[in-house]
N, C-alpha and C. Protein backbone atom coordinates (compact mmCIF):
# COMPACT_ATOMS: atom_id res chain seq x y z
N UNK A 1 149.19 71.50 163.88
CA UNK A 1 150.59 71.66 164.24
C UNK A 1 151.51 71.27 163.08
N UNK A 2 151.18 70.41 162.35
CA UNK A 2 151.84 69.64 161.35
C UNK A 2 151.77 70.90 160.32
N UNK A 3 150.80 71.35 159.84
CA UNK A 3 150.59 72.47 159.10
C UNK A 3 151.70 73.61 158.95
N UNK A 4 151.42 74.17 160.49
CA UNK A 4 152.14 75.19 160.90
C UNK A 4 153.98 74.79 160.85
N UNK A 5 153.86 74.07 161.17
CA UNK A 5 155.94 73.60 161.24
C UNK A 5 156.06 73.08 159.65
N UNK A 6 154.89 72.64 158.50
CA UNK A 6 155.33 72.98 156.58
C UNK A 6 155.24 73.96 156.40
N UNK A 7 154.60 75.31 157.20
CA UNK A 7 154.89 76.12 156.17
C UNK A 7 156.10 77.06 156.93
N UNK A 8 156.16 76.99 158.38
CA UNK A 8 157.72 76.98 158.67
C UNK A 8 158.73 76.68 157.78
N UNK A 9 158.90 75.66 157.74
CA UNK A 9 159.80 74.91 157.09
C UNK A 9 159.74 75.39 155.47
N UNK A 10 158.81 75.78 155.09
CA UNK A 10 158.52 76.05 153.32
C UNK A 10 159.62 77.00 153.47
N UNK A 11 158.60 78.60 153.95
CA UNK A 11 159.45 79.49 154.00
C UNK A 11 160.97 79.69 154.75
N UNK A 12 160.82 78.97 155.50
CA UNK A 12 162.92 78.68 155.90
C UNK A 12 163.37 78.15 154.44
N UNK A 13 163.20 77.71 153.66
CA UNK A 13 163.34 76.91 152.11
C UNK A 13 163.41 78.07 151.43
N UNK A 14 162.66 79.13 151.23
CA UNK A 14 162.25 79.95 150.32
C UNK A 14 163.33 81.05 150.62
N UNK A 15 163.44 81.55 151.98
CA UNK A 15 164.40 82.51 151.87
C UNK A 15 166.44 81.99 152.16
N UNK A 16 166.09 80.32 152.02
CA UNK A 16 167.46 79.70 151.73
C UNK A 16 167.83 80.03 150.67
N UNK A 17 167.26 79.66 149.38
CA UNK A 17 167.22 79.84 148.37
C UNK A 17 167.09 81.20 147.87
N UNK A 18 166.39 82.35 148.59
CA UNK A 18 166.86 83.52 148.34
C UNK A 18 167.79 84.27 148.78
N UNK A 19 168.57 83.64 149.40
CA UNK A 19 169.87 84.30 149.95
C UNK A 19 170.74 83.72 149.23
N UNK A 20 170.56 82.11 148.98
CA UNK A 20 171.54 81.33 148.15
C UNK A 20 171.83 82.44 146.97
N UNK A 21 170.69 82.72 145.87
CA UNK A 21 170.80 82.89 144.63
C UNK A 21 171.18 84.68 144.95
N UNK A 22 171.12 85.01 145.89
CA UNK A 22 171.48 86.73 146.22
C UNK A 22 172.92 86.80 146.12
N UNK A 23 173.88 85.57 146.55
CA UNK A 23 174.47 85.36 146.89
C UNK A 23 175.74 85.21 146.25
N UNK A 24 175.29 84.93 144.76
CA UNK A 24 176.14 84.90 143.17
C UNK A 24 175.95 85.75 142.70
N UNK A 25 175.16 86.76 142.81
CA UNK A 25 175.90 87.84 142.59
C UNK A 25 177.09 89.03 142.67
N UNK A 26 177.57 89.04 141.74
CA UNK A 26 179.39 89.33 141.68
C UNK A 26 178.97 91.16 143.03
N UNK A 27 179.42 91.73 143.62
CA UNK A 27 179.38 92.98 144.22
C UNK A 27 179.96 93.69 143.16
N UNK A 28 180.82 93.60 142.16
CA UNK A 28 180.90 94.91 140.93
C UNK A 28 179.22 94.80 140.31
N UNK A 29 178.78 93.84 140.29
CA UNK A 29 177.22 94.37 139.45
C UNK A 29 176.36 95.22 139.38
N UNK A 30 176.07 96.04 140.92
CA UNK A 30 175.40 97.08 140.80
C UNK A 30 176.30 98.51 140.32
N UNK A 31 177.30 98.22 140.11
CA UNK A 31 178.25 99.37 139.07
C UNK A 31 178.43 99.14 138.07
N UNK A 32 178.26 97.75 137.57
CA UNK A 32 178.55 97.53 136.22
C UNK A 32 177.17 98.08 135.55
N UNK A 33 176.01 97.75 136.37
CA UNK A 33 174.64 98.85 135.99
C UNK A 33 174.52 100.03 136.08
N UNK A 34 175.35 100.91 136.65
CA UNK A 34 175.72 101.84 136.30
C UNK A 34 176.74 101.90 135.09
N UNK A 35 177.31 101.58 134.86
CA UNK A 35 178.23 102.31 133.74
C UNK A 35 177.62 101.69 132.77
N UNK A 36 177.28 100.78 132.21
CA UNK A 36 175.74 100.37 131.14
C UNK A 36 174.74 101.45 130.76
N UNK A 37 174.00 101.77 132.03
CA UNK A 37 173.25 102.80 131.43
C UNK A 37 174.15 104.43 131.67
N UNK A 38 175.01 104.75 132.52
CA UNK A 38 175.48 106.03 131.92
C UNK A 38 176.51 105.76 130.84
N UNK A 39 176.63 104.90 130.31
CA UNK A 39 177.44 104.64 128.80
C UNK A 39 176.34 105.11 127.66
N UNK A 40 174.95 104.38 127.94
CA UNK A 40 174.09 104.53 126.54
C UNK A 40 173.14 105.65 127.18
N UNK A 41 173.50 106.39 127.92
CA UNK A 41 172.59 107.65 128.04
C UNK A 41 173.98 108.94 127.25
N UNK A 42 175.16 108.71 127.96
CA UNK A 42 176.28 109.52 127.34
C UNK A 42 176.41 109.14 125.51
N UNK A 43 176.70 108.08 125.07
CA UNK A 43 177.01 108.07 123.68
C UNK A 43 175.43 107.64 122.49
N UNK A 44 174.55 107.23 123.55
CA UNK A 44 173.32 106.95 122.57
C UNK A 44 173.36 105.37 121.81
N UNK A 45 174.22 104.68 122.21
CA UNK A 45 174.17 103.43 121.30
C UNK A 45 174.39 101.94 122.34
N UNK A 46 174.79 100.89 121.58
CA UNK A 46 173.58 99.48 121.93
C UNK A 46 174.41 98.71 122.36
N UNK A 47 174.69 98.49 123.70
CA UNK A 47 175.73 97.52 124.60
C UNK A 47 175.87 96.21 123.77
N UNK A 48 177.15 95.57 122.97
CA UNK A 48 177.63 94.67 122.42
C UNK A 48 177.68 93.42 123.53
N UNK A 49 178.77 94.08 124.31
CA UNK A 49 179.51 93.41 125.01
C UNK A 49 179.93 94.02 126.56
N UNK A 50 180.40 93.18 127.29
CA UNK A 50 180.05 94.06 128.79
C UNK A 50 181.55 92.78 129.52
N UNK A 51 182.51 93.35 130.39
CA UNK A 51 183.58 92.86 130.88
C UNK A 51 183.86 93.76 131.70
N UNK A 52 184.29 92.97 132.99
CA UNK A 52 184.34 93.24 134.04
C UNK A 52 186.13 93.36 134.21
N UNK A 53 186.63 94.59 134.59
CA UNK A 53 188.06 94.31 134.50
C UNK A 53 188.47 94.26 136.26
N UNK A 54 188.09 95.03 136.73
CA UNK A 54 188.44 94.87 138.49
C UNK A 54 188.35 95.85 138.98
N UNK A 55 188.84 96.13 140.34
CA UNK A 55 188.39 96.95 141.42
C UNK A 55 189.75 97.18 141.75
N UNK A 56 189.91 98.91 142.03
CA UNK A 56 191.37 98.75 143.10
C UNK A 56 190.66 100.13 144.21
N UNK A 57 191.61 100.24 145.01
CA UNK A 57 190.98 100.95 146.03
C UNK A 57 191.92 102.06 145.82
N UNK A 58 191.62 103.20 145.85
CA UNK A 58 192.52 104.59 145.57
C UNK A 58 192.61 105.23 146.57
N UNK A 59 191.96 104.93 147.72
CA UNK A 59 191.98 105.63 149.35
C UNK A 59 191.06 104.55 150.10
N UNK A 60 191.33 105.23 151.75
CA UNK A 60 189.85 104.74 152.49
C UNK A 60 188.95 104.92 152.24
N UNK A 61 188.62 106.16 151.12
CA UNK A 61 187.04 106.20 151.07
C UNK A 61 186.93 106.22 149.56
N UNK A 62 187.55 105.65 149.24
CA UNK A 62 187.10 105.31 147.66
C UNK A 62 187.91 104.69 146.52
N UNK A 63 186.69 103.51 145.99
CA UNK A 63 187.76 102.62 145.36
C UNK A 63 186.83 102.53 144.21
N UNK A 64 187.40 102.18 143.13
CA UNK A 64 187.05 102.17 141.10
C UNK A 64 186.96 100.98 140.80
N UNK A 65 185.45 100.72 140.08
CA UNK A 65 185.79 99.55 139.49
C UNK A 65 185.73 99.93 137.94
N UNK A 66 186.25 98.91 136.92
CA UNK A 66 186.47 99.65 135.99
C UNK A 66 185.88 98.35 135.03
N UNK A 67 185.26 99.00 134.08
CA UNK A 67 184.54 98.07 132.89
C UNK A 67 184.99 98.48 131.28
N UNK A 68 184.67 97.45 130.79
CA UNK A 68 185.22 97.61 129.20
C UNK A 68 183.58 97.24 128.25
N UNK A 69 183.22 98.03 128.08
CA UNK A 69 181.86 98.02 127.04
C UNK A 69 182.20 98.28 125.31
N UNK A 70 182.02 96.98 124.76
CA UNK A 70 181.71 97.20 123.47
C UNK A 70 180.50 97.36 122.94
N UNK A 71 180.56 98.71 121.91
CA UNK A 71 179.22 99.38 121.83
C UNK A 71 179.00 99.11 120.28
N UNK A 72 177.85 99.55 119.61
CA UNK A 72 177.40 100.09 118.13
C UNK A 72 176.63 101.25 118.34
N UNK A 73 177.30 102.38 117.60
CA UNK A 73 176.88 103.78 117.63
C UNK A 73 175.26 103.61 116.11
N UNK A 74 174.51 104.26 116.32
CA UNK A 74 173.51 104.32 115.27
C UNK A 74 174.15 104.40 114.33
N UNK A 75 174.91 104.73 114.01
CA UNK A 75 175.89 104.68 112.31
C UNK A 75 176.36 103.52 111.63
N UNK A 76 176.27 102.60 113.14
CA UNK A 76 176.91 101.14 112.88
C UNK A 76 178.46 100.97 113.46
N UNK A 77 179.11 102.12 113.77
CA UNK A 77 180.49 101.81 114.58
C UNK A 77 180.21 101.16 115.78
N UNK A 78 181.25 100.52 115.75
CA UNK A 78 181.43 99.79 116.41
C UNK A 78 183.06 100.55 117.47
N UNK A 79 182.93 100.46 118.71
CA UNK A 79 184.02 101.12 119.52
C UNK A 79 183.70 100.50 121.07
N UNK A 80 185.12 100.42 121.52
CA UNK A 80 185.32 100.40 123.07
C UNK A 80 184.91 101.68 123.51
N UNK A 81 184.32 101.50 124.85
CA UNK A 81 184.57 102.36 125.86
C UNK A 81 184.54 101.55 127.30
N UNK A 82 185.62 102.26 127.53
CA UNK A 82 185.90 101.88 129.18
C UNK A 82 185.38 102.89 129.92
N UNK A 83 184.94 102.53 131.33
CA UNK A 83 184.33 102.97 132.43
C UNK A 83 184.54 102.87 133.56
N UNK A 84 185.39 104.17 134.42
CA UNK A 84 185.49 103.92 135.62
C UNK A 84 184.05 104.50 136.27
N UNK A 85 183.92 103.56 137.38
CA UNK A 85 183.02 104.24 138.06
C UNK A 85 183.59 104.00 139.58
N UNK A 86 183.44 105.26 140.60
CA UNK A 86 184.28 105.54 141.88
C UNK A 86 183.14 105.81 142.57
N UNK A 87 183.28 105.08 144.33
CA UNK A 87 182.48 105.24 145.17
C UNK A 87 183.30 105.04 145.98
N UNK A 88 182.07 105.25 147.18
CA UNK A 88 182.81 105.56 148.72
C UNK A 88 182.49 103.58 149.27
N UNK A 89 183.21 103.32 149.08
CA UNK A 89 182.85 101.68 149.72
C UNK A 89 182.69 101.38 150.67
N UNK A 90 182.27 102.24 151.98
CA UNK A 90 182.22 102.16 153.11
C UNK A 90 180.50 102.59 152.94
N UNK A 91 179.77 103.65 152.21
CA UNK A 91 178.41 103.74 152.30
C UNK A 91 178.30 103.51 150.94
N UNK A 92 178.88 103.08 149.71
CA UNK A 92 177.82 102.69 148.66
C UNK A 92 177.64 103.80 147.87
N UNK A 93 178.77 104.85 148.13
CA UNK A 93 177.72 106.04 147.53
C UNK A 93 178.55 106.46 146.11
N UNK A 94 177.87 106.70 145.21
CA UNK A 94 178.56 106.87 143.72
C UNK A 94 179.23 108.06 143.85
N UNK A 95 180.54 108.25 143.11
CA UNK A 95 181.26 109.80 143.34
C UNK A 95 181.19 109.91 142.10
N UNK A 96 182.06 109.23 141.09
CA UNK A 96 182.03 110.05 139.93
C UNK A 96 182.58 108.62 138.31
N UNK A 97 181.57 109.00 137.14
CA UNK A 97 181.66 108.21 136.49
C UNK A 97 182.62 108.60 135.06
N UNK A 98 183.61 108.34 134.90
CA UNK A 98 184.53 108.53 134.09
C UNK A 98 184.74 107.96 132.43
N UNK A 99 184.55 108.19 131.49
CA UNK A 99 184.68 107.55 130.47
C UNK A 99 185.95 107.68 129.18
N UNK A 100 186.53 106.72 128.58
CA UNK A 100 187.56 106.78 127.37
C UNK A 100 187.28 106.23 126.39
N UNK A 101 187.56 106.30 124.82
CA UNK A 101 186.84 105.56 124.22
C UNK A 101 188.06 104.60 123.62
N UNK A 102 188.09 103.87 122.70
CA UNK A 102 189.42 103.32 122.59
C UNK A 102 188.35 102.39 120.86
N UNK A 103 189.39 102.47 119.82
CA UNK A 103 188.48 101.98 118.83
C UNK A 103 189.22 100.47 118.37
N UNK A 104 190.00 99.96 119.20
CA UNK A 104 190.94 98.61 119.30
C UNK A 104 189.85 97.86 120.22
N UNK A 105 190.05 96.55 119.85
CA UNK A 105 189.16 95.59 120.63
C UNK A 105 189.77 95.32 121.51
């Protein structure tokens, strides 16, 4: 009995702690993984830097979050690009990924 109510108790521990640490994760992150890799699949070069600028909502069914990626192109440039990426926030579902480049830090 003693057995059975530690490893109760383990796993009540185990998925505390996996909800805890689920839990810090920011909700822009699985878009900011998107616009990461459709940034270096679109221009071909090597994520510097990665900033999170915010979220606004443009309707009920769809709101932008928008990122600022500093890149190095194989040549060695160095350039911004910003990234909207738009979904339906009610199912999660990606609509459309937008890009600008901007050569100011």
């Amino acid at each position: 009995m003693i057995m059975v109510l530690t490893l109760v108790l383990g796993f009540a521990g185990i998925s505390t702690t996996i909800s805890a640490a689920s839990s810090n994760i920011p909700d822009y992150a699985k878009w900011g993984i998107i616009a990461v890799k459709e940034t270096q699949t679109k221009y071909n070069v090597d994520i510097l830097d990665y900033k999170h600028i915010g979220r606004s909502s443009l309707s009920a069914n769809q709101s932008r979050e928008q990122f600022k990626l500093w890149v190095r192109a194989k040549d060695g440039k160095q350039f911004a690009v910003y990234v909207n990426v738009d979904f339906n926030p009610n199912t999660q579902q990606l609509k459309t990924v937008q890009f600008s480049e901007s050569d100011r830090h």
